[in-house]
N, C-alpha and C. Protein backbone atom coordinates (compact mmCIF):
# COMPACT_ATOMS: atom_id res chain seq x y z
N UNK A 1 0.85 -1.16 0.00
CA UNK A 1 0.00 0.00 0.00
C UNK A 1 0.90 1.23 0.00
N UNK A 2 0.22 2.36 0.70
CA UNK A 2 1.54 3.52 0.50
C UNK A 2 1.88 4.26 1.81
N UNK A 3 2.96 5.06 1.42
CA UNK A 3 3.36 5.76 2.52
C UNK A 3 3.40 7.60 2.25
N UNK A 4 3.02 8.52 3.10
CA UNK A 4 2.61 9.33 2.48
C UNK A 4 3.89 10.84 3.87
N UNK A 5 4.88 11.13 3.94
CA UNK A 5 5.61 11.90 4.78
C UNK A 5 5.61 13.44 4.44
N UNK A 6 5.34 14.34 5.57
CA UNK A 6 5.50 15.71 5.73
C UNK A 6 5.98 16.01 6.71
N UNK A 7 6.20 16.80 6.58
CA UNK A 7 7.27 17.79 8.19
C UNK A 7 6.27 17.53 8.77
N UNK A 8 7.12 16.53 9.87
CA UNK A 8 6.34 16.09 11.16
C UNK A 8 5.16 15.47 11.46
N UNK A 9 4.75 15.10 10.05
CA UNK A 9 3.02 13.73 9.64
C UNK A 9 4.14 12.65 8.76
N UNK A 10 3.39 11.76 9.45
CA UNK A 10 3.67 10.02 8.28
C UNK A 10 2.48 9.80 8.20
N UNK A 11 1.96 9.35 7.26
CA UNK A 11 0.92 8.82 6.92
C UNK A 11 0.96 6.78 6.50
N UNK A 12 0.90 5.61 7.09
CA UNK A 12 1.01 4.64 6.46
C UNK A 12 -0.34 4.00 6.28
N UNK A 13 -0.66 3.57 5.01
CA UNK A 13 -1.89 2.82 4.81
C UNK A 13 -1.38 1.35 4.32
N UNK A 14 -2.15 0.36 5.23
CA UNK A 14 -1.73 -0.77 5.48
C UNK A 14 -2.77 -1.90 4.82
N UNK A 15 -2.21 -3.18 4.09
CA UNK A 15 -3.33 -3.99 4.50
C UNK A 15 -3.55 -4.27 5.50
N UNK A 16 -4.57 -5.12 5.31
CA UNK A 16 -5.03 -6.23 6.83
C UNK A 16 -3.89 -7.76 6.79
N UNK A 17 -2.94 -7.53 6.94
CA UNK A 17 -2.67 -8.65 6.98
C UNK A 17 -0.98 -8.35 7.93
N UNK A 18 -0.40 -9.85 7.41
CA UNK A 18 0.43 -9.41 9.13
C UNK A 18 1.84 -9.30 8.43
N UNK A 19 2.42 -9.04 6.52
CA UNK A 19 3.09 -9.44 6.16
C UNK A 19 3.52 -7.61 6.53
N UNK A 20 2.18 -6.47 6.39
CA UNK A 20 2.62 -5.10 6.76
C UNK A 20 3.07 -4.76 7.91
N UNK A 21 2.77 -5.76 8.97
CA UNK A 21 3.79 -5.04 10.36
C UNK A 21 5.48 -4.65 10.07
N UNK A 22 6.08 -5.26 9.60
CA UNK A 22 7.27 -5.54 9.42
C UNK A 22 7.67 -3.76 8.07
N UNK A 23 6.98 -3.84 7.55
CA UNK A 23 6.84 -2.42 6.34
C UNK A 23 6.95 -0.93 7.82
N UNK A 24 5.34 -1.11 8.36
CA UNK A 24 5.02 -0.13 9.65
C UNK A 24 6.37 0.29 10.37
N UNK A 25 6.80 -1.02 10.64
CA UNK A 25 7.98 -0.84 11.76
C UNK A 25 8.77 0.48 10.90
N UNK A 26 9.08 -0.13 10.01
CA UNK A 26 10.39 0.44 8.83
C UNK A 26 10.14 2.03 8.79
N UNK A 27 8.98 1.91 8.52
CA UNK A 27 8.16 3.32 8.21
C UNK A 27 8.19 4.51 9.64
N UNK A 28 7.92 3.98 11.04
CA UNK A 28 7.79 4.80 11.72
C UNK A 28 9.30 4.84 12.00
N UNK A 29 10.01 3.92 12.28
CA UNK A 29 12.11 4.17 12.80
C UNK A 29 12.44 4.94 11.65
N UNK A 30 11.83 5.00 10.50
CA UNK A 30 13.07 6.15 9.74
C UNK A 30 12.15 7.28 9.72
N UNK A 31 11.05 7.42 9.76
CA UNK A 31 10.45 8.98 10.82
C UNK A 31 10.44 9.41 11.24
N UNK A 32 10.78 8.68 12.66
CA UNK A 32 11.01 9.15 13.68
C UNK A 32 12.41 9.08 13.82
N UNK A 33 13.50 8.55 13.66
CA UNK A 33 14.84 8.86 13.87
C UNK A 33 15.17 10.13 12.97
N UNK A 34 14.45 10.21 11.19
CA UNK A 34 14.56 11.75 10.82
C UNK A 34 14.20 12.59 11.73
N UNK A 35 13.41 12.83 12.66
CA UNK A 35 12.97 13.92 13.74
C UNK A 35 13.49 13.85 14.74
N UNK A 36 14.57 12.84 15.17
CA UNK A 36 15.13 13.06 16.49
C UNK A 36 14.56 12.45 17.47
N UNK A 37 13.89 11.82 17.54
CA UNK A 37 13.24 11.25 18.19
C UNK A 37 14.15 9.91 19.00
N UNK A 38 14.38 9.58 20.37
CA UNK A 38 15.16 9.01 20.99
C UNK A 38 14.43 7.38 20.94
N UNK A 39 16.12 6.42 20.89
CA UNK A 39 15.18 5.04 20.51
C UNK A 39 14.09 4.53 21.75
N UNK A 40 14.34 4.85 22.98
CA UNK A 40 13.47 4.60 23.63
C UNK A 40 11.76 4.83 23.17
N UNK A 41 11.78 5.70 22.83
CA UNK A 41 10.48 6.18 22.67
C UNK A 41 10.28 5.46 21.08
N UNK A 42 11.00 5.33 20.10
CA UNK A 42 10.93 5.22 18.38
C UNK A 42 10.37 3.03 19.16
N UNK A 43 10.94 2.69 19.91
CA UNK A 43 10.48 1.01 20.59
C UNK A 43 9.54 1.11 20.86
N UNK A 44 8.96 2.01 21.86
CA UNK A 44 7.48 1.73 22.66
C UNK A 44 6.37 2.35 21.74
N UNK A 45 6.83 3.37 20.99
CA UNK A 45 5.91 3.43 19.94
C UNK A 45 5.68 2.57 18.84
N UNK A 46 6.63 1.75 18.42
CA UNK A 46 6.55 0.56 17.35
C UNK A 46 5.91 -0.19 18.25
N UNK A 47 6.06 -1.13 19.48
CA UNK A 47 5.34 -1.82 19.69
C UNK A 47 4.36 -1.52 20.37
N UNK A 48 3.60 -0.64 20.93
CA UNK A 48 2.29 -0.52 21.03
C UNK A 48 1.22 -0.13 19.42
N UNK A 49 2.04 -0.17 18.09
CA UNK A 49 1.50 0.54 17.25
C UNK A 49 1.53 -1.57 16.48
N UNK A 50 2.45 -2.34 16.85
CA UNK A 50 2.40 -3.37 16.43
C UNK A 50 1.28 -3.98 17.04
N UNK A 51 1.19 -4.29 18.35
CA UNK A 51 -0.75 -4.82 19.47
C UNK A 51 -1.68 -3.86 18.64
N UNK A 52 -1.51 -3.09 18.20
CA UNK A 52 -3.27 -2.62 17.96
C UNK A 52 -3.50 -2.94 16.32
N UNK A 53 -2.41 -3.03 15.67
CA UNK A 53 -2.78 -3.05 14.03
C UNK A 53 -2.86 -4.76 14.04
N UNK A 54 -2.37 -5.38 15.22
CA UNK A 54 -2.47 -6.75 15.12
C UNK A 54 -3.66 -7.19 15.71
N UNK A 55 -3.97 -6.80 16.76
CA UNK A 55 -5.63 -6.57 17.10
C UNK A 55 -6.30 -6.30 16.25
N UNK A 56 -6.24 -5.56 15.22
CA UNK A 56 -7.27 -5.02 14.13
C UNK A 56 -7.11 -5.95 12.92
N UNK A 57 -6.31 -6.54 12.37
CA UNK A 57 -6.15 -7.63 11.40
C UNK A 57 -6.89 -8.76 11.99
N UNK A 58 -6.50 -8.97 13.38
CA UNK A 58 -6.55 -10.34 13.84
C UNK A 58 -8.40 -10.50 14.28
N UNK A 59 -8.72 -9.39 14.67
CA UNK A 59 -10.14 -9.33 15.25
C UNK A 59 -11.39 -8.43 14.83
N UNK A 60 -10.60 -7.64 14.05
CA UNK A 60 -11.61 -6.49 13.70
C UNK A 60 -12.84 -6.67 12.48
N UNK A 61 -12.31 -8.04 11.41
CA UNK A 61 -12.86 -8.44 10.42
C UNK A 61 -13.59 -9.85 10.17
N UNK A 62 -14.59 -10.00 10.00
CA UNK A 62 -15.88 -11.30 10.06
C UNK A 62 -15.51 -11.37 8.71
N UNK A 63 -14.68 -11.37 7.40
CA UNK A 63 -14.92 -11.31 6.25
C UNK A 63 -13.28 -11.67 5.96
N UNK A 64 -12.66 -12.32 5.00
CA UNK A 64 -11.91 -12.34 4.68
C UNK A 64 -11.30 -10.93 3.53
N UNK A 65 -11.98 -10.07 3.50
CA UNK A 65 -11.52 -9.44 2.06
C UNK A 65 -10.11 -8.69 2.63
N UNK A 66 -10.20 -8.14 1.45
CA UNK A 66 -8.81 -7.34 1.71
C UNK A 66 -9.31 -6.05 2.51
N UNK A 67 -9.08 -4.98 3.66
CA UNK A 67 -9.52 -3.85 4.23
C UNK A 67 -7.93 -3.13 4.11
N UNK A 68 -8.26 -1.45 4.85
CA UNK A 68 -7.20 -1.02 4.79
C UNK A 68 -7.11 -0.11 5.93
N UNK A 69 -5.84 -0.51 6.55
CA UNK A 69 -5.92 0.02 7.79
C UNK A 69 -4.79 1.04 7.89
N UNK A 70 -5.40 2.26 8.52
CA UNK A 70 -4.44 3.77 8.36
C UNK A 70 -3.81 3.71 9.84
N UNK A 71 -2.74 4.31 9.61
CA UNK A 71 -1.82 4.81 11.02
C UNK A 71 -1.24 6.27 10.72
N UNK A 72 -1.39 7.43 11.64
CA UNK A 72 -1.33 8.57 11.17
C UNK A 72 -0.22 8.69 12.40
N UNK A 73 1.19 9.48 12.17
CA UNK A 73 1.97 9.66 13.22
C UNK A 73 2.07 11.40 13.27
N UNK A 74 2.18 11.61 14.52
CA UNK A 74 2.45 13.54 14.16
C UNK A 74 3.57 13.38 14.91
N UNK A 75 4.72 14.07 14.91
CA UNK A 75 5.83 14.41 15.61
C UNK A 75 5.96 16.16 16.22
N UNK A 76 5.45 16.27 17.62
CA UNK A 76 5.85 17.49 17.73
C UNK A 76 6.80 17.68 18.82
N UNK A 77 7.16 19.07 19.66
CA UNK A 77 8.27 19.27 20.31
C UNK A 77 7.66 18.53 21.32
N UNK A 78 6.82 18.29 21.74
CA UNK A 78 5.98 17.74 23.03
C UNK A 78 5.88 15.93 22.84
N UNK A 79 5.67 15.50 22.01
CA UNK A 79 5.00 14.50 21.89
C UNK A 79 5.43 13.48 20.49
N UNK A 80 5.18 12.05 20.11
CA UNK A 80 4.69 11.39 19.00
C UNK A 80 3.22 10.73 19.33
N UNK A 81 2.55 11.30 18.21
CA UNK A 81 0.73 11.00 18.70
C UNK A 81 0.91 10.20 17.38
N UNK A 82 -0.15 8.85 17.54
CA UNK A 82 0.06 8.37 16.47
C UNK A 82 -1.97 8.39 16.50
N UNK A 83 -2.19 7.79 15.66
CA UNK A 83 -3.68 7.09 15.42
C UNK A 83 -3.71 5.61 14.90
N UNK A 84 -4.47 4.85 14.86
CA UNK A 84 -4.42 3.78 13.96
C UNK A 84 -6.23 3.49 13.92
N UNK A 85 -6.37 3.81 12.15
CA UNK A 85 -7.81 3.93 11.90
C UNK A 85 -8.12 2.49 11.15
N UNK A 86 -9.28 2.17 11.33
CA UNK A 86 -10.07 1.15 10.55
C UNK A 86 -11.28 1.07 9.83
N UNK A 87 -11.64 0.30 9.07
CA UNK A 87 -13.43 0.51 9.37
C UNK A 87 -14.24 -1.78 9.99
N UNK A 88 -12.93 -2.02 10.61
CA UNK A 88 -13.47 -3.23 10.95
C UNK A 88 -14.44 -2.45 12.25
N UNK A 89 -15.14 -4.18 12.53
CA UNK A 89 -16.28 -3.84 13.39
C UNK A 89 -15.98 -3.20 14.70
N UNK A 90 -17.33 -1.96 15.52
CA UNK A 90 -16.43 -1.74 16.77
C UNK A 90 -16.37 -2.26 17.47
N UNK A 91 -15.58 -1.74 17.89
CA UNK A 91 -14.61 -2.43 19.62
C UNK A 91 -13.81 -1.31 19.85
N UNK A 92 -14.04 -1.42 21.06
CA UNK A 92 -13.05 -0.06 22.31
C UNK A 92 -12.17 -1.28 22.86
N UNK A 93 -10.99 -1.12 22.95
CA UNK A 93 -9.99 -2.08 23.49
C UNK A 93 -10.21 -1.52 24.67
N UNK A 94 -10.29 -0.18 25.32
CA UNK A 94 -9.74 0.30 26.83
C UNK A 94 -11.21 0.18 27.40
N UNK A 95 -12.60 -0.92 26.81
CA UNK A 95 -13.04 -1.37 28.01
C UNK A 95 -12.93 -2.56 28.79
N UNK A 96 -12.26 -3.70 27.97
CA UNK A 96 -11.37 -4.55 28.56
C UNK A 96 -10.97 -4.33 30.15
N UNK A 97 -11.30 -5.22 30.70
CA UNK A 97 -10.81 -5.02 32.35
C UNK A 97 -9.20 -5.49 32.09
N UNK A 98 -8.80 -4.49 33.07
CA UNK A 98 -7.30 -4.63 33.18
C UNK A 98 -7.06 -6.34 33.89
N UNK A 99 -6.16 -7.24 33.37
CA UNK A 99 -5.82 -8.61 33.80
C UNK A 99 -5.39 -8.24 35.22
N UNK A 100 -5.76 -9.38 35.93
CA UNK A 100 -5.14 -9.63 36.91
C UNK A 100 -3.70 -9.94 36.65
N UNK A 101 -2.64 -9.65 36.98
CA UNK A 101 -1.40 -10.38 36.85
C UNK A 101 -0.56 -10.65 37.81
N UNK A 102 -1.76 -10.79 38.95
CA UNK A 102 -0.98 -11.78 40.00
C UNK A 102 -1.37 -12.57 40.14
N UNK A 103 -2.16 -13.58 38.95
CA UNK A 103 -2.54 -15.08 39.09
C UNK A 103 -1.59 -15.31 38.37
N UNK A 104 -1.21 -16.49 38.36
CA UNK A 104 -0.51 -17.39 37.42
C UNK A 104 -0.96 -17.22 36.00
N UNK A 105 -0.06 -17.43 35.43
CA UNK A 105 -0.04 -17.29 33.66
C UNK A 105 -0.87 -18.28 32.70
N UNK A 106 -0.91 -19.56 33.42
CA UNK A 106 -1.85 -20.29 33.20
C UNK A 106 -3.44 -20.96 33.49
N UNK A 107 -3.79 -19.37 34.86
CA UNK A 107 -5.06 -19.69 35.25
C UNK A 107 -5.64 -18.29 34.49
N UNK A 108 -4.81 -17.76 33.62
CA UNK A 108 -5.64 -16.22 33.61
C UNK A 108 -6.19 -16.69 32.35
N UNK A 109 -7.19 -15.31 32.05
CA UNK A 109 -8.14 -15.73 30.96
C UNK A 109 -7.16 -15.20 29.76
N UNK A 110 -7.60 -15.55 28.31
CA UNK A 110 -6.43 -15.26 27.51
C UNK A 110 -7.24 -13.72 26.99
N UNK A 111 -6.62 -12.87 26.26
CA UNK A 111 -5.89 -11.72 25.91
C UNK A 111 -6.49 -10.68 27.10
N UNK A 112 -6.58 -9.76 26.60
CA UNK A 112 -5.98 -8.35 27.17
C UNK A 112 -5.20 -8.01 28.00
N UNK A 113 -3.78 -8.58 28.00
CA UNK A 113 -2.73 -8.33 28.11
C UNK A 113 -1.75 -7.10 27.38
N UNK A 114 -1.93 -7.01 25.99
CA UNK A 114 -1.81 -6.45 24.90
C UNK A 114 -2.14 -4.95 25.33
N UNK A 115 -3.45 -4.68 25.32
CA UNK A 115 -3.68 -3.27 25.99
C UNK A 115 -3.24 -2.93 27.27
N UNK A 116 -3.07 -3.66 28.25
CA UNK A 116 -3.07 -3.42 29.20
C UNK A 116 -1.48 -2.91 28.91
N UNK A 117 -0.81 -3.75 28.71
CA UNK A 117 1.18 -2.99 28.21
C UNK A 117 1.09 -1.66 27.64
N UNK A 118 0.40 -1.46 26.23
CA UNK A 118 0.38 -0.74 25.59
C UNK A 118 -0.46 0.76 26.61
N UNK A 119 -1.04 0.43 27.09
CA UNK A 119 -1.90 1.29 28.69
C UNK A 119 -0.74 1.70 29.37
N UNK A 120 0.63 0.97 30.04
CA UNK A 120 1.40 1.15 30.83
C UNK A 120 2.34 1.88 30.01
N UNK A 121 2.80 1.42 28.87
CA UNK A 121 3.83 1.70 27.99
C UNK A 121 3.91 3.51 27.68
N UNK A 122 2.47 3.99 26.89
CA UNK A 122 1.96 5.10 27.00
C UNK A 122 1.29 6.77 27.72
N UNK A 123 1.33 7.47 27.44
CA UNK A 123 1.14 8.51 28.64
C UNK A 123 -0.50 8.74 27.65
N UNK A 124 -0.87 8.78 26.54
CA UNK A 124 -2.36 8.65 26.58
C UNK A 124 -2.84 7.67 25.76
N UNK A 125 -4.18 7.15 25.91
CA UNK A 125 -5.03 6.49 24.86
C UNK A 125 -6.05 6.44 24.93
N UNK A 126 -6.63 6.75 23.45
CA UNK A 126 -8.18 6.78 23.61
C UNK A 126 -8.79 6.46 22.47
N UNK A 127 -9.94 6.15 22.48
CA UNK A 127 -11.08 5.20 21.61
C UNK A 127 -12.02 6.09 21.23
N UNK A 128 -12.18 6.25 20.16
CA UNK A 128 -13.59 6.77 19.24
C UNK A 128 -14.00 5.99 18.23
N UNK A 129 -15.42 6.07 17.81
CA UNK A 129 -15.76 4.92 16.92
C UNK A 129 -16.51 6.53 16.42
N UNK A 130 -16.49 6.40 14.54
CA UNK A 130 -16.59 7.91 13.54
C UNK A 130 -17.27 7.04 12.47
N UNK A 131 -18.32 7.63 11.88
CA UNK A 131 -18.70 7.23 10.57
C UNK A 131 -18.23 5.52 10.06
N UNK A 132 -18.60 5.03 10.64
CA UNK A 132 -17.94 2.95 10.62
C UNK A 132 -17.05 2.90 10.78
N UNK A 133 -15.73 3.94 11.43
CA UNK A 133 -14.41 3.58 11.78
C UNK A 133 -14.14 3.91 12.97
N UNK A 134 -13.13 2.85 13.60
CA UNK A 134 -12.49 2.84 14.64
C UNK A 134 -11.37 3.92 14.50
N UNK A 135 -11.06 5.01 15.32
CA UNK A 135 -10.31 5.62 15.88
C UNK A 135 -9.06 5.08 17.00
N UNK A 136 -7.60 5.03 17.26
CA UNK A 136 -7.44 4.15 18.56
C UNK A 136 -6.15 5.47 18.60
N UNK A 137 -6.08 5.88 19.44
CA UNK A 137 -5.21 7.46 19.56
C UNK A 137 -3.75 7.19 21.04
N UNK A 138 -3.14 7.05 20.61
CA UNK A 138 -2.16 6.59 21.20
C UNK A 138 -0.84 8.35 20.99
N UNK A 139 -0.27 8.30 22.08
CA UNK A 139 0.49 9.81 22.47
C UNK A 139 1.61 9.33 23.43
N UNK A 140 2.91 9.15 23.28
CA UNK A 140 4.24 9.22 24.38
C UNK A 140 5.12 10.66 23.91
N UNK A 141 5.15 10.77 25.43
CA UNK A 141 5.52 12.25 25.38
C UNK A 141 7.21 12.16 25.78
N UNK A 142 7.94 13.01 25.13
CA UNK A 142 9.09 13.27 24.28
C UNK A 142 10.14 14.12 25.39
């Protein structure tokens, strides 16, 4: 699909599938290292931006077709805010109850683990559902 860069916007439009994580990655480290951006932050933003586009391939679609899923990054002196848009079905990840993770690993129920990191990892996130698309707004501050 494509990639679309301006002073301080990336634009990546993705398939649904899992061969584009590996493209994403590529796309936000040479964005964000053009802006200065420190690797600490260029990691926790790849992988909280890897759980949600993999959440959205993996869960967002009852249909096999091909969909196309947007990730919008802004780089400012304050912040990298990213988005990652869809039009699979909704779902708010942040109503997920936070896991227990002081049971054992093998009595807990399986996922939301994923958000819950990406929750810790981050200083904001938030959920809007717009005209049949998911919104998922993710911000680590700089």
């Amino acid at each position: 699909m494509s990639t679309f860069m301006t002073t301080g916007n990336l634009q990546v439009l993705l398939k649904n599938n899992y061969g584009e994580l590996e493209r994403l990655q590529e796309c936000v480290e040479e964005f964000l290292c053009q802006h200065g951006v420190e690797a600490k932050v260029i990691y926790t933003m790849n992988l909280a931006l890897e759980e949600m586009v993999t959440n959205v391939i993996k869960y967002g679609y009852d249909d096999a077709d091909e969909h196309t899923i947007q990730v919008d990054i802004e780089k400012t002196t304050q912040l990298v805010q990213a988005v990652v848009s869809d039009d699979g079905h909704e779902f708010n990840p942040l109503n997920r109850a936070t896991p227990d993770t002081s049971i054992p690993l093998e009595e807990r129920e399986i996922g939301g683990l994923g958000i819950h990191l990406v929750r810790k990892m981050l200083d904001e996130v938030n959920y809007t559902r717009k005209e049949s698309r998911n919104y998922f707004s993710m911000a680590k501050k700089i």
